[in-house]
Each structure stands twice: as structure tokens, then as C-alpha cells.
PDB file of N, CA and C in Angstrom:
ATOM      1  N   UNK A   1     112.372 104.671  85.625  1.00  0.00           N
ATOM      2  CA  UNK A   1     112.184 105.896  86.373  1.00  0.00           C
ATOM      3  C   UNK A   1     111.153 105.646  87.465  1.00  0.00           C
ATOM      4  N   UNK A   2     111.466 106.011  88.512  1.00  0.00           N
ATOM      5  CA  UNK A   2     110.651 106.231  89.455  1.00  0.00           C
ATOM      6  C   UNK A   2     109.563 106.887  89.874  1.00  0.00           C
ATOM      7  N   UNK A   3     108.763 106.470  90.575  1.00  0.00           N
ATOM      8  CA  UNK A   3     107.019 107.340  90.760  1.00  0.00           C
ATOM      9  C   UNK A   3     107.257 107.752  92.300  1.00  0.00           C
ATOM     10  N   UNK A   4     107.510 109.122  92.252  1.00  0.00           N
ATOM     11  CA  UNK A   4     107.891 110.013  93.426  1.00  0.00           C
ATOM     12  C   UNK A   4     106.955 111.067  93.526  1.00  0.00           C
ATOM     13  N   UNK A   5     106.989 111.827  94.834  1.00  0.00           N
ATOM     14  CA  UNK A   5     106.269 112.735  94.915  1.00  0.00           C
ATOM     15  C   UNK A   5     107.473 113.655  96.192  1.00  0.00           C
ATOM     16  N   UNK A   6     106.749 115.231  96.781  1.00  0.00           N
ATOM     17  CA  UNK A   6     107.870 115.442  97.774  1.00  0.00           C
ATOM     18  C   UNK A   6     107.839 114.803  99.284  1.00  0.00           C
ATOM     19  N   UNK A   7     106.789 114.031  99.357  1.00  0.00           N
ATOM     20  CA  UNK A   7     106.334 112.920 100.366  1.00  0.00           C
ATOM     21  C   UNK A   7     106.357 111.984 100.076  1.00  0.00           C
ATOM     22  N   UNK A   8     106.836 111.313  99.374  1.00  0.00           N
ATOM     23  CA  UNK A   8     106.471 109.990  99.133  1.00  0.00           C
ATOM     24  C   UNK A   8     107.509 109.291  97.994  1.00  0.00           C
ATOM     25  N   UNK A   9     108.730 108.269  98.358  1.00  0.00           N
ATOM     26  CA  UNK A   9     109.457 107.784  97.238  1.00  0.00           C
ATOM     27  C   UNK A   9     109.231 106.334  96.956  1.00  0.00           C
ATOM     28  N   UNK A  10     110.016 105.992  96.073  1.00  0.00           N
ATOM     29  CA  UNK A  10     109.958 104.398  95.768  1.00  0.00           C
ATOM     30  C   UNK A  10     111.257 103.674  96.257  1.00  0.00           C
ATOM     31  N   UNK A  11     111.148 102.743  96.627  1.00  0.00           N
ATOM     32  CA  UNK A  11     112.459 101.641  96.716  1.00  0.00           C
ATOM     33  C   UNK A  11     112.625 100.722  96.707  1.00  0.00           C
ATOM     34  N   UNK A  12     113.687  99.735  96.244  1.00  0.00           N
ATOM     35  CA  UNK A  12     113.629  98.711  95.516  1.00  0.00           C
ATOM     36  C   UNK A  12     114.020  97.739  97.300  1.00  0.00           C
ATOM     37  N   UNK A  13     112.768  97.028  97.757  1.00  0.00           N
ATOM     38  CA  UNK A  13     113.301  95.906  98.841  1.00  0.00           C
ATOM     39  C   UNK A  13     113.623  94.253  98.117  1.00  0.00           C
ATOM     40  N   UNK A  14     114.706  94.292  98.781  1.00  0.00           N
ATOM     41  CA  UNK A  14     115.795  92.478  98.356  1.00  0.00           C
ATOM     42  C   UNK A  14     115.162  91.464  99.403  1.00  0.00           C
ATOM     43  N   UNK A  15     114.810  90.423  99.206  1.00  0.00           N
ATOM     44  CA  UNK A  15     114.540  89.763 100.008  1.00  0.00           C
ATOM     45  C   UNK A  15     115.262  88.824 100.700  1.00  0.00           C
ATOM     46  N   UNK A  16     115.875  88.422 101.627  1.00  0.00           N
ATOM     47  CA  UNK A  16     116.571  87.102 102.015  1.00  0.00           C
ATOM     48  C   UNK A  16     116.074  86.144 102.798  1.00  0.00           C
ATOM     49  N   UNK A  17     116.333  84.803 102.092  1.00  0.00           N
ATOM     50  CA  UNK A  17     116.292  83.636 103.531  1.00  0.00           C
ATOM     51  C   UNK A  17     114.552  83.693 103.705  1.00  0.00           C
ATOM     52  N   UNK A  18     113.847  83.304 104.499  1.00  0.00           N
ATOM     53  CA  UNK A  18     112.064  82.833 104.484  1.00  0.00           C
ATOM     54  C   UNK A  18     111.503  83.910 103.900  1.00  0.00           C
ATOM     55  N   UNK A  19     111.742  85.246 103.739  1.00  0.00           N
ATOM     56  CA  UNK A  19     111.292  86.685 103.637  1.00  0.00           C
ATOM     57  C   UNK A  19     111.147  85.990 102.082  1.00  0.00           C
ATOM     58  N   UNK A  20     111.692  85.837 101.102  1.00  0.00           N
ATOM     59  CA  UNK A  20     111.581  85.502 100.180  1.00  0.00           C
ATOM     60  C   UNK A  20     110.431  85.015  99.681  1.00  0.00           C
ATOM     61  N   UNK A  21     110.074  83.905 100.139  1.00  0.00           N
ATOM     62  CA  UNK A  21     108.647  83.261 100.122  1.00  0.00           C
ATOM     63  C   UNK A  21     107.465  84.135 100.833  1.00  0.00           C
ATOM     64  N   UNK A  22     107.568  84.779 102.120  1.00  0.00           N
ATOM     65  CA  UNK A  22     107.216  85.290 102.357  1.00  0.00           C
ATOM     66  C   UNK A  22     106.859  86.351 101.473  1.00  0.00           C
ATOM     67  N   UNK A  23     107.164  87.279 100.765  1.00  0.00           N
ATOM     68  CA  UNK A  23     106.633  88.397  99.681  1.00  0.00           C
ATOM     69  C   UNK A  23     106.518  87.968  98.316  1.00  0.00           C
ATOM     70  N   UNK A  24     107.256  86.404  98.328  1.00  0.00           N
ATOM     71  CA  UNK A  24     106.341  85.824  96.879  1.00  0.00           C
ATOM     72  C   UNK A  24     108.027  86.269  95.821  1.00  0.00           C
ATOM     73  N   UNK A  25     108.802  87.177  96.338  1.00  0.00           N
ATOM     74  CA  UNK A  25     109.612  87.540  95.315  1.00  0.00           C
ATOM     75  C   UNK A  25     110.758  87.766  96.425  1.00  0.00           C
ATOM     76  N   UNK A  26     112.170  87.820  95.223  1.00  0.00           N
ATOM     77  CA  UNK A  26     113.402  88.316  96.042  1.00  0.00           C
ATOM     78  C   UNK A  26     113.540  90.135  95.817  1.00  0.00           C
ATOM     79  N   UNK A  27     112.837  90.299  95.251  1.00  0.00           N
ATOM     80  CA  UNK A  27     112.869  91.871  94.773  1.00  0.00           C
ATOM     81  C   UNK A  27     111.395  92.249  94.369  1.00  0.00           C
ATOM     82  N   UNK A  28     111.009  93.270  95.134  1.00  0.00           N
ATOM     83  CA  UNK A  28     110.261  94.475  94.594  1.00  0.00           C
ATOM     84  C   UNK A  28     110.223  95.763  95.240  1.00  0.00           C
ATOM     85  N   UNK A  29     109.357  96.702  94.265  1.00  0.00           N
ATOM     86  CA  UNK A  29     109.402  98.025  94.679  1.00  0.00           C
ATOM     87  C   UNK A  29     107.887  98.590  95.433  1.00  0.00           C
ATOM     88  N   UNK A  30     108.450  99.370  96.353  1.00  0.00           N
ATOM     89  CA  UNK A  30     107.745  99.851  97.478  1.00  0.00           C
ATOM     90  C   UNK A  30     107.373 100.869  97.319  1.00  0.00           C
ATOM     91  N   UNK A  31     106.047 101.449  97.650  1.00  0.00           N
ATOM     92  CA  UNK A  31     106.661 103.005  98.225  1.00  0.00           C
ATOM     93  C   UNK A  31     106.564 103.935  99.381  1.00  0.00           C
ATOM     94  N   UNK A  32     106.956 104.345  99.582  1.00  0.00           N
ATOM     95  CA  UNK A  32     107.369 104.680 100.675  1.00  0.00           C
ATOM     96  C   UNK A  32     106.481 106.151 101.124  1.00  0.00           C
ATOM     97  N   UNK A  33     105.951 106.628 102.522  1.00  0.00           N
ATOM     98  CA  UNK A  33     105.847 107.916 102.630  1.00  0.00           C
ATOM     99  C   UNK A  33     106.098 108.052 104.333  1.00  0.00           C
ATOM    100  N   UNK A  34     106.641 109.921 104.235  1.00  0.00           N
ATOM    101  CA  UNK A  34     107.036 110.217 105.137  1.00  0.00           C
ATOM    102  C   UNK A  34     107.901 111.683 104.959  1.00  0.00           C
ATOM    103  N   UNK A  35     108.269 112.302 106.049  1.00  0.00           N
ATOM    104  CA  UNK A  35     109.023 113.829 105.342  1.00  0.00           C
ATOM    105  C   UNK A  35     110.166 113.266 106.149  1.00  0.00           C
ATOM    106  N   UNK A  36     111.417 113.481 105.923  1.00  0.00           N
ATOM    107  CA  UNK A  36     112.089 112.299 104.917  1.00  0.00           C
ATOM    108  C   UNK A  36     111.560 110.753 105.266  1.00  0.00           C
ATOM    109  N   UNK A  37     111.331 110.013 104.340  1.00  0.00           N
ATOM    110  CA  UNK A  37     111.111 108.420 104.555  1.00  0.00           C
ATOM    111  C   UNK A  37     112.248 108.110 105.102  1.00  0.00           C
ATOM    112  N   UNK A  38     112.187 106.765 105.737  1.00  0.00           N
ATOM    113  CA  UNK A  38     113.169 106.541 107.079  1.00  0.00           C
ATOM    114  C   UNK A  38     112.619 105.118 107.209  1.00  0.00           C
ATOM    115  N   UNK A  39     113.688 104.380 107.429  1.00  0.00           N
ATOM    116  CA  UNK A  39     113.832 102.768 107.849  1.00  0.00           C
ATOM    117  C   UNK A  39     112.692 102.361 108.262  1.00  0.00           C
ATOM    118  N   UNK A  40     112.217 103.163 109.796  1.00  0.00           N
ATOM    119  CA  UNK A  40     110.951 102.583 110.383  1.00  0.00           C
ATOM    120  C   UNK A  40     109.648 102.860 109.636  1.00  0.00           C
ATOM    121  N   UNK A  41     109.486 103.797 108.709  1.00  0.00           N
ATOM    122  CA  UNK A  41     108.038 104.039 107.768  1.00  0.00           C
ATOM    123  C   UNK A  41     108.294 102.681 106.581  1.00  0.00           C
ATOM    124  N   UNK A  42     109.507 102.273 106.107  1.00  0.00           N
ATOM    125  CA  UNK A  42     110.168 101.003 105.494  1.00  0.00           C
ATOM    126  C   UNK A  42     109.119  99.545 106.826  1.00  0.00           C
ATOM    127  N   UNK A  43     109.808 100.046 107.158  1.00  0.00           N
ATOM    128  CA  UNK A  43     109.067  98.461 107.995  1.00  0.00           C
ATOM    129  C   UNK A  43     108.156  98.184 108.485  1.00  0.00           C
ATOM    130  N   UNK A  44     107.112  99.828 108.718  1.00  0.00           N
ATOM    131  CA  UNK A  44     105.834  99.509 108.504  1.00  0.00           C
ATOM    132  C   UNK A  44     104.950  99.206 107.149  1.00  0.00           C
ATOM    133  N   UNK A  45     105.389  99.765 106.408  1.00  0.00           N
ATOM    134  CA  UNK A  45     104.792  99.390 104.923  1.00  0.00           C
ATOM    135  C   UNK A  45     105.066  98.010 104.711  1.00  0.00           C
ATOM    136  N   UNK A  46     105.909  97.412 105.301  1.00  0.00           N
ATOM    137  CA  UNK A  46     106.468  96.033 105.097  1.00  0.00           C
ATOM    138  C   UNK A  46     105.368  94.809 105.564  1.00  0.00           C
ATOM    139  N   UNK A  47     105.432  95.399 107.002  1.00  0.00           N
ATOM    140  CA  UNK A  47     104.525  94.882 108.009  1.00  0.00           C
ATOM    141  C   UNK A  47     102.713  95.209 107.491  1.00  0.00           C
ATOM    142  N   UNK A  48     102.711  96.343 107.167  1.00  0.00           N
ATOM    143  CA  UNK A  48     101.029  96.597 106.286  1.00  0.00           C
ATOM    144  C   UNK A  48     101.028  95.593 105.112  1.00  0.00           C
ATOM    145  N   UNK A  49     101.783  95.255 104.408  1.00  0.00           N
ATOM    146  CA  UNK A  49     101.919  94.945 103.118  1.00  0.00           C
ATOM    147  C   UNK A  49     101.557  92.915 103.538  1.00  0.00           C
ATOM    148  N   UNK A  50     102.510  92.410 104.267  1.00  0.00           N
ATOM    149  CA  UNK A  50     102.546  91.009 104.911  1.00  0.00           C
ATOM    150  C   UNK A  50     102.212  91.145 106.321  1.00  0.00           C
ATOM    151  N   UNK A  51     100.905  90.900 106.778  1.00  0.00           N
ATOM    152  CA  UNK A  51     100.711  91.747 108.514  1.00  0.00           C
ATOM    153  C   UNK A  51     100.893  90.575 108.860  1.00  0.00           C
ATOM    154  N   UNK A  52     100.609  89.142 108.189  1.00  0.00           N
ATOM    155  CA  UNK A  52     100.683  87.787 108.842  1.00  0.00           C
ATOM    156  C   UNK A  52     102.236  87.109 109.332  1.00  0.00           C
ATOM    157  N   UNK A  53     103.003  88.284 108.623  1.00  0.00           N
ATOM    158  CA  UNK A  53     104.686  87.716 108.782  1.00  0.00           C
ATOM    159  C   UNK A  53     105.969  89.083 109.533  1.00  0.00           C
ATOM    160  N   UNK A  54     104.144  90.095 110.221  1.00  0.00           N
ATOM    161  CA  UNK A  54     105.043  91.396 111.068  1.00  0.00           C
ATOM    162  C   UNK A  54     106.512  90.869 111.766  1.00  0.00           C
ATOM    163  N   UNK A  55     106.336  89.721 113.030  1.00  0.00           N
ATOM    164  CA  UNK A  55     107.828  89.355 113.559  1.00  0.00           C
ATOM    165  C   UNK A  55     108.556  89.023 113.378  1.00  0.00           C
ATOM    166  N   UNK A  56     108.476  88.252 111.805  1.00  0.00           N
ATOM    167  CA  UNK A  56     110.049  88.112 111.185  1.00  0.00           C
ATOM    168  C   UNK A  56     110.079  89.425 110.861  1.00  0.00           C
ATOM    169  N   UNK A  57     109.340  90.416 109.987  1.00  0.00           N
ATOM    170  CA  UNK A  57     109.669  91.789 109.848  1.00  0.00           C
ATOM    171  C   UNK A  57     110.648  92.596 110.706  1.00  0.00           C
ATOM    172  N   UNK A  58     109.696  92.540 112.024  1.00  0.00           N
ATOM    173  CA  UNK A  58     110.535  92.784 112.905  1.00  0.00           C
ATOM    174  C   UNK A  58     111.528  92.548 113.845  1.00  0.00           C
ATOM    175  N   UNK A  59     112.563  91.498 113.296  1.00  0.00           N
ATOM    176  CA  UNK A  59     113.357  90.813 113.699  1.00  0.00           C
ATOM    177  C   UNK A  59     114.148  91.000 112.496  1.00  0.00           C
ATOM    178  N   UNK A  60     113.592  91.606 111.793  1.00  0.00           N
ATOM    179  CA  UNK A  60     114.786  91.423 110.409  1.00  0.00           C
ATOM    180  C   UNK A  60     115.482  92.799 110.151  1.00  0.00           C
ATOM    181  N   UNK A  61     117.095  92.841 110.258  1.00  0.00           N
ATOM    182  CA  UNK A  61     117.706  93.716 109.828  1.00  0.00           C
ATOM    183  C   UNK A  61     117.350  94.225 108.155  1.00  0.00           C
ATOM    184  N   UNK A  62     118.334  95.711 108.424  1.00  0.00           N
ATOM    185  CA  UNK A  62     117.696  96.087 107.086  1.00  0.00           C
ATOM    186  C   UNK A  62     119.247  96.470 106.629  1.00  0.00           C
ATOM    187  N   UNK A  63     119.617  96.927 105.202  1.00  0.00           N
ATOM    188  CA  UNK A  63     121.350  97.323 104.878  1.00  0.00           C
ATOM    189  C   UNK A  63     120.480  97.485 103.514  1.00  0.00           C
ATOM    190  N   UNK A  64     122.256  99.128 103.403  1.00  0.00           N
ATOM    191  CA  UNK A  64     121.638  99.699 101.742  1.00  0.00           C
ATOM    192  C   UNK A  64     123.577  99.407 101.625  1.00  0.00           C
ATOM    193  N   UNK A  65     123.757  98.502 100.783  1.00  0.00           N
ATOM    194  CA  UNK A  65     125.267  98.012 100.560  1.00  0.00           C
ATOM    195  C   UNK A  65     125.718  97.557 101.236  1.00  0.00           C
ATOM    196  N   UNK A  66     126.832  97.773 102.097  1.00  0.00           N
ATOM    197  CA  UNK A  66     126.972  96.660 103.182  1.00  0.00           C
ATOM    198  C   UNK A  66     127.020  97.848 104.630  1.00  0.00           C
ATOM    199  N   UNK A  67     125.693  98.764 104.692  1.00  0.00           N
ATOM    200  CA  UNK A  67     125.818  99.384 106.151  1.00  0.00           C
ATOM    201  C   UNK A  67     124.673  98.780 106.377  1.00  0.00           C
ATOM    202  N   UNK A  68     124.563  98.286 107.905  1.00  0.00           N
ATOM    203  CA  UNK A  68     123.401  98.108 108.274  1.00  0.00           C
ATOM    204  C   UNK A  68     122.544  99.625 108.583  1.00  0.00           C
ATOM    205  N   UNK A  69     121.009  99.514 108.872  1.00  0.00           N
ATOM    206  CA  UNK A  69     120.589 100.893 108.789  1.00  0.00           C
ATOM    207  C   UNK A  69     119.755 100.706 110.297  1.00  0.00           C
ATOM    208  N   UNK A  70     119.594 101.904 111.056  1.00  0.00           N
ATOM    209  CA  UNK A  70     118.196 101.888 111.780  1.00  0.00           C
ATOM    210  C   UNK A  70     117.130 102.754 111.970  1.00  0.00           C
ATOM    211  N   UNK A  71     116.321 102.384 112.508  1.00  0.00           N
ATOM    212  CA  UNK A  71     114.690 103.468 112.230  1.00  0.00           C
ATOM    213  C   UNK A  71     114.947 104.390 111.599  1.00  0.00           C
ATOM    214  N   UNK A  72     115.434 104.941 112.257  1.00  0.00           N
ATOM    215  CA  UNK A  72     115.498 106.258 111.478  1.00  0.00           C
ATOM    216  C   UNK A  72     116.798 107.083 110.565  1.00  0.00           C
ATOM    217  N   UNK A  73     117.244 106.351 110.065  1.00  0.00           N
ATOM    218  CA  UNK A  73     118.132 106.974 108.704  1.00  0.00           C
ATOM    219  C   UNK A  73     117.285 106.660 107.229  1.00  0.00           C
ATOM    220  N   UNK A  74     117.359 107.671 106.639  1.00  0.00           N
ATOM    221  CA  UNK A  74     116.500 108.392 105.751  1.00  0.00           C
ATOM    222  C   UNK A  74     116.483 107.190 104.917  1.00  0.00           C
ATOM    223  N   UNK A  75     115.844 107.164 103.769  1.00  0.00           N
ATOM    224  CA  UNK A  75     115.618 106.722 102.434  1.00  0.00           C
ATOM    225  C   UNK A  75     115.569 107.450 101.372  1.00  0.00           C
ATOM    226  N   UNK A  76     115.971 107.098 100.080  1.00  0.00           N
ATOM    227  CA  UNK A  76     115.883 108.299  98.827  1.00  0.00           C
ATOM    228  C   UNK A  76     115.538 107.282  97.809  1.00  0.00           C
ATOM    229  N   UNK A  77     114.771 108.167  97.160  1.00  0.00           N
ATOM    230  CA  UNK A  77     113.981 107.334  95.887  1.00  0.00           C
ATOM    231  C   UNK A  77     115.323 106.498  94.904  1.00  0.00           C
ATOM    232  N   UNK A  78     114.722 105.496  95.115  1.00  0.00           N
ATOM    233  CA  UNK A  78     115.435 104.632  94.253  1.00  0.00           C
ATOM    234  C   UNK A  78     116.693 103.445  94.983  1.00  0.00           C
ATOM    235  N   UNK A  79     116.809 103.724  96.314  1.00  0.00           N
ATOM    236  CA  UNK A  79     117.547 102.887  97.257  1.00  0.00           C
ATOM    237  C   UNK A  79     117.441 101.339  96.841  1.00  0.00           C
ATOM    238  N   UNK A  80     118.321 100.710  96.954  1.00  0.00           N
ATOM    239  CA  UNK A  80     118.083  99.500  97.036  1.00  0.00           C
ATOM    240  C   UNK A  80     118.358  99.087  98.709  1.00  0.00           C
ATOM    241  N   UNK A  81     117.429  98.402  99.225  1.00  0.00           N
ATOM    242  CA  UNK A  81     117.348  98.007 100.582  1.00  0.00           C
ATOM    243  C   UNK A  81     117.541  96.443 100.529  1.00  0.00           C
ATOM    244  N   UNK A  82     118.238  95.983 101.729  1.00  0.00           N
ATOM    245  CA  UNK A  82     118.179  94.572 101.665  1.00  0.00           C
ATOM    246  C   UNK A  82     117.314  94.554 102.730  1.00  0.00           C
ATOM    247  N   UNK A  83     116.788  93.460 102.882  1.00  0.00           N
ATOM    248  CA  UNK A  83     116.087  92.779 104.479  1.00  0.00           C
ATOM    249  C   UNK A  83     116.330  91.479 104.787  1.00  0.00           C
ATOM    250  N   UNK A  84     116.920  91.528 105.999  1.00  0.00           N
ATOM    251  CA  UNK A  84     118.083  90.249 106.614  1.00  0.00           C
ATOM    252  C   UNK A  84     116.920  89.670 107.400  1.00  0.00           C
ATOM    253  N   UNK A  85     116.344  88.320 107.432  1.00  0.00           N
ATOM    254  CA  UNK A  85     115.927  87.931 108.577  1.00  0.00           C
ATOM    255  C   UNK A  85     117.157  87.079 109.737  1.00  0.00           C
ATOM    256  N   UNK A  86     116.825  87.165 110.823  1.00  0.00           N
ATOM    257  CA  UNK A  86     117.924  86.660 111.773  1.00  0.00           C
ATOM    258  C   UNK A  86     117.615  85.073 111.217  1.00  0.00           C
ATOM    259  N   UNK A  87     119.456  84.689 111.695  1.00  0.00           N
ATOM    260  CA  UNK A  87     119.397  83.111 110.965  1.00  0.00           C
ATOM    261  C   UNK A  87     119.923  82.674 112.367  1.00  0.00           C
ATOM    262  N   UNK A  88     119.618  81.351 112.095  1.00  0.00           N
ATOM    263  CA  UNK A  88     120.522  80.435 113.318  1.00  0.00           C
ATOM    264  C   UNK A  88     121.001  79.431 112.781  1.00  0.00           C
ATOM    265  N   UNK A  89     121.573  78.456 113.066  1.00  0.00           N
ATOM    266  CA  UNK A  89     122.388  77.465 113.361  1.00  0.00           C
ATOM    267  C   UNK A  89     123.018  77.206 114.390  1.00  0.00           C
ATOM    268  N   UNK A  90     123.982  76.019 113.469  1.00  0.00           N
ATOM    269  CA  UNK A  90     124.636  75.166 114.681  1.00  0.00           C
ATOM    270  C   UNK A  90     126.223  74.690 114.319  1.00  0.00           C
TER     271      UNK A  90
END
């Protein structure tokens, strides 16, 4: 069960690709605040949380299943979020 408030939810962020190492884990839970929480309050907590690794943050897509999301579409307690960092190759 989740630790919610009417400002403030939890959500579960996935990690992919350097982000991984970067937060030490492929999964943990966040929480979130905002009236509704929303992608971009997501990626500042992200960015507060790892401030040394903000531009992959911000370079990194975000998806709850397979939609990608942006700034501002909501969040609800208990989301599972992925976070894509951009890849390259060849």
C-alpha cells in the first residue's frame, strides 16, 4: 500500500540503460508532489534526488506501458513509470 496524501503520491520509477547505475537500482519508489502530480514535478524530483546526472534526466523519455508521456500528463499513486535514456548506435 501506498503513502499518499491529497498532494502528494507515490510511484514506482523503472530504470533503463546508464540510469540504472545511476540511481543504484532498476526500480524504486518516489514521491511525488503537486495538485495533480505531472511528468515534469516526476523529473524534478528525479533531478533533486541525482542533481549530478540532471542531463541524462533530461534527455530521458518517460512511458507508463507503452505511451510515451510529457510534462504535463498527470500521475496517480501507484503508476509504474519507465525512464528511457536516449541511446545511440551504429
Amino acid at each position: 500500500m501506498s503513502n499518499t496524501t491529497a498532494n502528494q503520491i507515490e510511484v514506482v520509477v523503472e530504470c533503463h540503460g546508464a540510469l540504472t547505475q545511476t540511481f543504484g537500482n532498476d526500480a524504486f519508489r518516489l514521491q511525488l508532489a503537486g495538485d495533480p502530480p505531472n511528468v515534469t514535478a516526476l523529473m524534478q524530483a528525479l533531478r533533486e534526488r541525482q542533481p549530478q546526472a540532471s542531463t541524462l534526466i533530461e534527455r530521458s523519455a518517460v512511458a507508463r506501458g507503452d505511451q510515451l508521456l510529457n510534462g504535463t500528463q498527470t500521475l496517480a499513486a501507484d503508476d509504474r513509470v519507465a525512464l528511457i535514456p536516449p541511446v545511440s548506435g551504429g
